[in-house]
Protein backbone atom coordinates (compact mmCIF):
# COMPACT_ATOMS: atom_id res chain seq x y z
CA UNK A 1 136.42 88.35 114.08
CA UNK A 2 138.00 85.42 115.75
CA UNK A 3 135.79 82.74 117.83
CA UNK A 4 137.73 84.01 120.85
CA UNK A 5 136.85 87.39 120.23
CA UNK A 6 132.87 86.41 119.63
CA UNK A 7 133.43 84.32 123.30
CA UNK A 8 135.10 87.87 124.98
CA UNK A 9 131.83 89.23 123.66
CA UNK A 10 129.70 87.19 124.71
CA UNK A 11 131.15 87.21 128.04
CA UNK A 12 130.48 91.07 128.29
CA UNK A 13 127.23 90.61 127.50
CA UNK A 14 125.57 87.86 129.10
CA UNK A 15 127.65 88.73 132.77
CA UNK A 16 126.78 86.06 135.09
CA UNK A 17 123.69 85.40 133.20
CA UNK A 18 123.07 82.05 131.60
CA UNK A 19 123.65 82.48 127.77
CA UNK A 20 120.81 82.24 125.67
CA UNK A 21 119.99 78.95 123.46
CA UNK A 22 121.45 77.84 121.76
CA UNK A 23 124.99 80.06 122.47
CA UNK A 24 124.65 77.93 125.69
CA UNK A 25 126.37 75.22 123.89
CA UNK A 26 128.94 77.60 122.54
CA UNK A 27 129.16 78.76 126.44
CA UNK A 28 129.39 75.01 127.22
CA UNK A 29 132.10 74.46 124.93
CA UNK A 30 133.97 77.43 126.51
CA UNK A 31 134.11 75.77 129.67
CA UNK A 32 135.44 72.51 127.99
CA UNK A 33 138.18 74.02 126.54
CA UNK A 34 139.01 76.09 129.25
CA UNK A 35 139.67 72.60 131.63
CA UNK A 36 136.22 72.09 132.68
CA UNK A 37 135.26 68.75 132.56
CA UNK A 38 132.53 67.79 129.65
CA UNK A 39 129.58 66.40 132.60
CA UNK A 40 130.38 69.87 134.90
CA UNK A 41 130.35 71.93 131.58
CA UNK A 42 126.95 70.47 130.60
CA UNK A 43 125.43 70.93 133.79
CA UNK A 44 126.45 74.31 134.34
CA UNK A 45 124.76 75.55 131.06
CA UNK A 46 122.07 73.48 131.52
CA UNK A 47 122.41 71.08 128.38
CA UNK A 48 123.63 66.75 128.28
CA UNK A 49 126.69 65.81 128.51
CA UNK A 50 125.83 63.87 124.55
CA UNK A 51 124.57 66.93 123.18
CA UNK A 52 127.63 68.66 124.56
CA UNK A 53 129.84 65.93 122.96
CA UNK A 54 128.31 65.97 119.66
CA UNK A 55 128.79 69.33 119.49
CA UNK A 56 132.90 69.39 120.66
CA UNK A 57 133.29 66.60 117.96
CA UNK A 58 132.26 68.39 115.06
CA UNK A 59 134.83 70.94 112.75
CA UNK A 60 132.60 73.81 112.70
CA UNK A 61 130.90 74.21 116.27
CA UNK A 62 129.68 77.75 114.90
CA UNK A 63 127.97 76.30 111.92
CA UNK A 64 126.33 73.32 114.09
CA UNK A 65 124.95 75.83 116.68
CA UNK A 66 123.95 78.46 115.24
CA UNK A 67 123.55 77.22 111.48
CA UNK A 68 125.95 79.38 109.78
CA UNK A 69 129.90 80.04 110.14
CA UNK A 70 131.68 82.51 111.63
CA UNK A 71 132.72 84.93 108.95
CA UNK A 72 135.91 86.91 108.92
CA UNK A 73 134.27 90.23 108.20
CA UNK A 74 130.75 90.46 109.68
CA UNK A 75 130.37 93.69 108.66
CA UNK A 76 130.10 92.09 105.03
CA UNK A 77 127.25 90.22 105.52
CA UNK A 78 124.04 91.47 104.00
CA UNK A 79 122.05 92.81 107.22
CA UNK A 80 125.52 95.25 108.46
CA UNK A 81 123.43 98.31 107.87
CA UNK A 82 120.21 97.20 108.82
CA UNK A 83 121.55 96.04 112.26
CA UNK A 84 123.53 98.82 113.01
CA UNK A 85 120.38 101.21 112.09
CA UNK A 86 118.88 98.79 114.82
CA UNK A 87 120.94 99.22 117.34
CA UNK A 88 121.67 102.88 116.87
CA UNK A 89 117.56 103.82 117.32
CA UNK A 90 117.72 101.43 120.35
CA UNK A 91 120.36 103.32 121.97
CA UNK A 92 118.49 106.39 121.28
CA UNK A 93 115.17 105.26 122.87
CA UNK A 94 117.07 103.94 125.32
CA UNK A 95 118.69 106.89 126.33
CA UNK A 96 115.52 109.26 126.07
CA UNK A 97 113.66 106.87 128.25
CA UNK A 98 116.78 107.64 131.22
CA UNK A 99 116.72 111.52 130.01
CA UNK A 100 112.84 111.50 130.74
CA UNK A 101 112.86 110.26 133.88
CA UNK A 102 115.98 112.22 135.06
CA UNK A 103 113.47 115.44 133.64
CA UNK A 104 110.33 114.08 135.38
CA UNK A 105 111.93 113.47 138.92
CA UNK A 106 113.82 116.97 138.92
CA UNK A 107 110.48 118.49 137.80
CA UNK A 108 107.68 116.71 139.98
CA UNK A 109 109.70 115.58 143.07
CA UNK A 110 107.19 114.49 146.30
CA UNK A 111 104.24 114.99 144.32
CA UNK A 112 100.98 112.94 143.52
CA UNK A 113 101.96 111.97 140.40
CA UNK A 114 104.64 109.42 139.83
CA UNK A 115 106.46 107.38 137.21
CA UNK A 116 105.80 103.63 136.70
CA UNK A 117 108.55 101.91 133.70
CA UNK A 118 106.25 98.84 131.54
CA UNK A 119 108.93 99.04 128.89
CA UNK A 120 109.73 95.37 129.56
CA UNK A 121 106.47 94.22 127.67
CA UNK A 122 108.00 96.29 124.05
CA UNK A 123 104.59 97.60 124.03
CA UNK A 124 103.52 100.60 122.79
CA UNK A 125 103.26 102.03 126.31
CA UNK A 126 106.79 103.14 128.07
CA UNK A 127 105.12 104.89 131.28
CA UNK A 128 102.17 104.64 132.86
CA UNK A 129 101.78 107.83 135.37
CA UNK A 130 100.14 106.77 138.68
CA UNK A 131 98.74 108.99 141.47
CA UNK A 132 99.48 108.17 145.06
CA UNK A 133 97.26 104.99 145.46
CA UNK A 134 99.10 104.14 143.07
CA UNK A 135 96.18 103.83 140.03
CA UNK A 136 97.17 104.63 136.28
CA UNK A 137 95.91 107.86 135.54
CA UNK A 138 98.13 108.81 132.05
CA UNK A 139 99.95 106.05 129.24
CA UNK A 140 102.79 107.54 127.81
CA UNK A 141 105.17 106.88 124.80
CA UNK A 142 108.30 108.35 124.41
CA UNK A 143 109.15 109.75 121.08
CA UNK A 144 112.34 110.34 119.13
CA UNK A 145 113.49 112.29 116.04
CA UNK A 146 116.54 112.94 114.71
CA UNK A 147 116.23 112.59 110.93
CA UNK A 148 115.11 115.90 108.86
CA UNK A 149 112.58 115.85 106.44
CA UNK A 150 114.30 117.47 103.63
CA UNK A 151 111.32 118.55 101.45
CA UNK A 152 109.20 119.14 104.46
CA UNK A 153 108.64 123.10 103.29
CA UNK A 154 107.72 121.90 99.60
CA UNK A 155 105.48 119.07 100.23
CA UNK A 156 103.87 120.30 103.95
CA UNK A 157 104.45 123.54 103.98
CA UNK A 158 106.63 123.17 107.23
CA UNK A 159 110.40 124.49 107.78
CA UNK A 160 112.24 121.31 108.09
CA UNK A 161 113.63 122.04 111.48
CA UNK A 162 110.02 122.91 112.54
CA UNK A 163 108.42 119.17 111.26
CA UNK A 164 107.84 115.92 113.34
CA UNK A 165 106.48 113.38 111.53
CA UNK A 166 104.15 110.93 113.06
CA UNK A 167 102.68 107.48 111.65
CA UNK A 168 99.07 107.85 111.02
CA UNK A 169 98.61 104.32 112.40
CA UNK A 170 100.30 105.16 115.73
CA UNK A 171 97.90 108.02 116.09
CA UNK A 172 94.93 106.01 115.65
CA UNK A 173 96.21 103.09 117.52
CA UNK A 174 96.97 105.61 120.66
CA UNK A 175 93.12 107.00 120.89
CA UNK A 176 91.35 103.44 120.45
CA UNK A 177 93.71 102.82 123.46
CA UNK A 178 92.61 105.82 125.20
CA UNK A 179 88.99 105.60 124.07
CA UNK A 180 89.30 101.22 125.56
CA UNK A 181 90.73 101.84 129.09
CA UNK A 182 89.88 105.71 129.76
CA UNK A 183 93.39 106.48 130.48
CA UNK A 184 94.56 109.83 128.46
CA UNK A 185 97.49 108.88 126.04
CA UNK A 186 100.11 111.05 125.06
CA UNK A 187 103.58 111.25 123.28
CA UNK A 188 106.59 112.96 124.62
CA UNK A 189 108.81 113.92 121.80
CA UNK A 190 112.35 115.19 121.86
CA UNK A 191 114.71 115.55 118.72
CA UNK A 192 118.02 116.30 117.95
CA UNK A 193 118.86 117.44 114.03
CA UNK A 194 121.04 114.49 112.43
CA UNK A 195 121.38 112.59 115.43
CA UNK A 196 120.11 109.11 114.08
CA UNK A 197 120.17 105.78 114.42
CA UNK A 198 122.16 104.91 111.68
CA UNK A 199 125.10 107.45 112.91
CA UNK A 200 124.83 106.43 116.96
CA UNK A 201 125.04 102.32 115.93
CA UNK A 202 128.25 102.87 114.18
CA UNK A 203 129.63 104.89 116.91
CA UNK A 204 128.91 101.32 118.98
CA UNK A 205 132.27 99.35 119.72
CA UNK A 206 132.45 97.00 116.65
CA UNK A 207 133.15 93.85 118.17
CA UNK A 208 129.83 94.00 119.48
CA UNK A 209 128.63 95.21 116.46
CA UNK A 210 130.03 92.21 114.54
CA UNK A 211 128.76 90.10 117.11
CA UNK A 212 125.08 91.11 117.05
CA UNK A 213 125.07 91.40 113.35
CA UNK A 214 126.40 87.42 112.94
CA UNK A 215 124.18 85.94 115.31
CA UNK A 216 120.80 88.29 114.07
CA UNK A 217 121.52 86.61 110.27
CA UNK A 218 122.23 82.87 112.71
CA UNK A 219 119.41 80.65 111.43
CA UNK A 220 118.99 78.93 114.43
CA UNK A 221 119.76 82.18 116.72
CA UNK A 222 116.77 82.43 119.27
CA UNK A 223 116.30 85.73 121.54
CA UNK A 224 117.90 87.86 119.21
CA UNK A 225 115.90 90.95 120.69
CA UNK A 226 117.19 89.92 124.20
CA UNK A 227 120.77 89.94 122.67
CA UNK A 228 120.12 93.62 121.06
CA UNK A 229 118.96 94.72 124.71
CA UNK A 230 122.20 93.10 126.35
CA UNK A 231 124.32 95.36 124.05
CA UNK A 232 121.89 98.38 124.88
CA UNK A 233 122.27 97.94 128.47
CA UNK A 234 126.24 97.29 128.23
CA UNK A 235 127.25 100.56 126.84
CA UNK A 236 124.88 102.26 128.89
CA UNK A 237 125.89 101.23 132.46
CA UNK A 238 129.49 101.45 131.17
CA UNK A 239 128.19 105.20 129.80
CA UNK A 240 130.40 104.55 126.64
CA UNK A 241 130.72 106.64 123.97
CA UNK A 242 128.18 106.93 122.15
CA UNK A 243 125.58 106.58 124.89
CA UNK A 244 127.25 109.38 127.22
CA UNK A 245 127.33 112.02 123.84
CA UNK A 246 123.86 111.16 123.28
CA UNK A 247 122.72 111.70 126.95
CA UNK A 248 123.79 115.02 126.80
CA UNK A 249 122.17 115.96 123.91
CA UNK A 250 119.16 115.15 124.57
CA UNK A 251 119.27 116.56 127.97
CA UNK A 252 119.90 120.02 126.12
CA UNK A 253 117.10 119.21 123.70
CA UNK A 254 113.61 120.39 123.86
CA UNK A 255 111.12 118.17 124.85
CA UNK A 256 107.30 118.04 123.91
CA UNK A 257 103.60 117.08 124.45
CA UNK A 258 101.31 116.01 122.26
CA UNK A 259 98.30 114.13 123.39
CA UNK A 260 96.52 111.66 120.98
CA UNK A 261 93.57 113.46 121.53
CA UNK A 262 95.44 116.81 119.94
CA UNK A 263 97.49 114.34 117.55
CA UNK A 264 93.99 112.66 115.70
CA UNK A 265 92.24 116.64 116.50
CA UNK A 266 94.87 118.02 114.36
CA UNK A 267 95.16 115.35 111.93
CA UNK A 268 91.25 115.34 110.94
CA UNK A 269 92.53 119.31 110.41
CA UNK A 270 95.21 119.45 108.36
CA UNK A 271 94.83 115.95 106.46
CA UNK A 272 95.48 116.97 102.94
CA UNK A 273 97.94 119.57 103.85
CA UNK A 274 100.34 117.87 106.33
CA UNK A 275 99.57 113.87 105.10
CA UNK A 276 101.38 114.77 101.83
CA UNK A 277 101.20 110.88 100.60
CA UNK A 278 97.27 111.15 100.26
CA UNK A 279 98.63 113.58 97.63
CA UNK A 280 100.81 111.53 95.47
CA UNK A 281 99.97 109.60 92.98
CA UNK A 282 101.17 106.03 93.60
CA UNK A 283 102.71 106.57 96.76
CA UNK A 284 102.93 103.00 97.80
CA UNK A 285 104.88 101.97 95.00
CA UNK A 286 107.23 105.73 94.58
CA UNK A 287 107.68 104.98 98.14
CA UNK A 288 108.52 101.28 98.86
CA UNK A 289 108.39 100.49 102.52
CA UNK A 290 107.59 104.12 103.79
CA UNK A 291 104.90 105.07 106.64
CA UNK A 292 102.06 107.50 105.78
CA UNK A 293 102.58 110.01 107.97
CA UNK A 294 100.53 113.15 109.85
CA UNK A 295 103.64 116.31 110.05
CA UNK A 296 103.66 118.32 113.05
CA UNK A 297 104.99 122.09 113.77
CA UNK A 298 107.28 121.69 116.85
CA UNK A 299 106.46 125.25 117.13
CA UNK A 300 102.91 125.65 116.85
CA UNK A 301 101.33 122.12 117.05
CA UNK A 302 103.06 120.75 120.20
CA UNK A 303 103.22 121.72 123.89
CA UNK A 304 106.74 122.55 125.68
CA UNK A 305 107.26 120.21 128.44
CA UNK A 306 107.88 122.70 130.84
CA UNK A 307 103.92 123.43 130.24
CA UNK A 308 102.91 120.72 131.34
CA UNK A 309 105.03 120.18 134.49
CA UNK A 310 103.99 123.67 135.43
CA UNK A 311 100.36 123.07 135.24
CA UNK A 312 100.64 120.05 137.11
CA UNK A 313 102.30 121.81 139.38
CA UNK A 314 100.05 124.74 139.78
CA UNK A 315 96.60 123.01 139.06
CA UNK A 316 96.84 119.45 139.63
CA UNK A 317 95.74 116.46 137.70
CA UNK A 318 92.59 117.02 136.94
CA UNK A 319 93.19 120.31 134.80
CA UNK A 320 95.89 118.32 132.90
CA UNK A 321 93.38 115.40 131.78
CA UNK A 322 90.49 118.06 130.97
CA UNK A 323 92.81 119.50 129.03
CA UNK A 324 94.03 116.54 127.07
CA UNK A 325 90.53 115.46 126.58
CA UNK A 326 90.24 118.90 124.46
CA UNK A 327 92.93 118.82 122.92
CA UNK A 328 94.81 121.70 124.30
CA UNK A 329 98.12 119.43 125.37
C-alpha cells in the first residue's frame, strides 16, 4: 500500500466530509502537495498553518500523525484478522438492519405501528416501535447468526442447524431494561449457515481493508469506530459485492422473535441442559475469551416473523404486548 493509495482511500471514505483527527493533517498535506497553498490548506482542514508546517517538514508524515509508518503489507500486521472479523460482522448487522426494515414496511404498511432507527447511539437498542402519537411502545435488537455450533447435538442436545446461541448477559441485560422503562424488549434473529463475519470482511475491497486495519493499530488514530462505519456505509450505497450477496441472503432467510420475557422464561427452564458451560469443569480457562451462553431451537423455541406481523395485523398491539409479557412471542 502506497501513501497515494491510503489518500484515494481516504478520499472514498470521508466524501466531502472533513477527515477525522488527526488524518486531517494528512488531508492537509494532500492539499499542499496538490498546489494548495500551506495558509488555504490549513484553514480548509481546520488546523495552523505551524502545525501544518511541522508536519510537511518531517521524513515520515505517517509516523508523525498517526504514530506508526505506513507498512508495505498491512495485511501483516498483527490485528489483519481481527479487523477483518470486524468489519465483516459490521457489514452483516448492517445489512440485516436494511433487510428488516425493507420486511417491516412491506409487512405493516399505513398502520399504527411504525419504525423509529436509534442505531446512531451503538446501544443495545436498534428500533424502537412507536404507535401513531408517536410514543415507544416495543425496543428491539436485531440479531445475527451465521456461525454453526458444531457440537451443539452432543453438548445441548440441539441439531446444529436448529441452535441459536444467545449470551446469558444480553438476556438479563434486555429484561432489567424492560422491567426499568415498561417497554417490551425483544430480539429479531435471522441466520444464514456459514455466512460470517470473518468470510464477508475478506470479501471487502482490500485497499480499504488495508486502510482500516493500519490506522485501527495507529497509536494516535482517534474515531476509529467512525472510520469502520465510513467503510460500512461505502460498500453499501455503492451495493458492492459483498454487501449486495449478503442482502439477498438474508432476504431469503428466515427471520424470528424472541422476546426477553420468553428468552430469561426459557432460560430459568432449560439452564443445565441448554447453558452447557455451567457443565464443564473449568470452563473459563478450557474456554479463554468465550461467552456463556443460553441455546435456542429455531424450531421450537422461537416465533416466525410472519407470526407476529400477522397478529399485529389481525389483533392489534395490545394482544402482541400481552403476549410478550407471557412469554408466548
Amino acid at each position: 500500500m502506497t501513501a497515494a493509495e491510503l489518500v484515494r482511500s481516504f478520499m472514498d471514505l470521508y466524501q466531502a466530509d472533513p477527515w477525522s483527527k488527526p488524518l486531517h493533517l494528512l488531508h492537509g498535506c494532500h492539499l499542499v502537495d496538490s498546489g494548495c497553498s500551506v495558509s488555504d490548506a490549513a484553514k480548509t482542514v481546520r488546523t495552523t498553518p505551524k502545525k501544518l508546517e511541522q508536519v510537511l517538514s518531517t521524513r515520515d508524515r505517517f509516523k508523525e500523525i498517526l504514530g506508526l509508518a505506513l507498512p508495505s503489507r498491512p495485511d501483516q500486521l498483527g490485528n489483519w484478522n481481527r479487523t477483518v472479523g470486524i468489519l465483516g460482522q459490521l457489514l452483516l448487522g448492517h445489512a440485516a438492519e436494511r433487510v428488516f426494515e425493507n420486511m417491516f414496511r412491506s409487512q405493516m404498511p399505513n398502520r399504527e405501528l411504525q419504525l423509529k432507527d436509534v442505531r446512531e447511539g451503538h446501544s443495545d437498542t436498534d428500533y424502537r416501535l412507536v404507535n401513531g402519537e408517536n410514543r415507544a411502545v416495543y425496543r428491539l435488537n436485531i440479531k445475527f447468526h451465521g456461525s454453526r455450533f458444531r457440537r451443539a447435538l452432543e453438548l445441548v442436545g440441539l441439531d446444529p442447524e436448529d441452535s441459536f446461541a444467545l449470551a446469558t448477559y444480553k438476556i438479563i441485560g434486555a429484561l432489567k431494561k424492560q422491567e426499568e422503562e415498561q417497554l417490551p424488549y425483544f430480539f429479531a434473529i435471522v441466520g444464514v449457515s456459514n455466512l460470517t463475519g470473518q468470510a464477508v470482511g475478506f470479501q471487502l475491497p482490500h485497499n480499504l481493508l488495508e486502510t482500516v486495519t493500519y490506522l485501527s493499530a495507529a497509536p494516535k488514530m482517534q474515531g476509529k469506530r467512525d472510520l469502520e462505519d465510513r467503510l460500512i456505509e461505502y460498500v453499501s450505497s455503492k451495493n458492492l459485492v459483498p454487501y449486495s450477496d449478503v442482502m439477498n441472503s438474508l432476504h431469503k432467510a428466515q427471520w424470528y422473535i424472541l422476546s426477553a420475557r420468553r428468552a430469561d422464561k426459557l432460560l430459568r427452564e432449560r439452564l443445565f441442559d441448554r447453558v452447557y458451560a455451567l457443565r464443564i469443569r473449568n470452563f473459563s480457562r478450557a474456554f479463554r475469551g468465550a461467552e456463556i451462553d443460553m441455546h435456542y431451537s429455531l424450531s421450537q423455541d422461537l416465533i416466525p416473523i410472519e407470526h407476529f406481523f400477522q397478529t399485529v395485523r389481525d389483533f392489534g398491539l395490545h394482544k402482541i404486548t400481552t403476549m410478550l409479557e407471557r412469554g408466548d412471542f
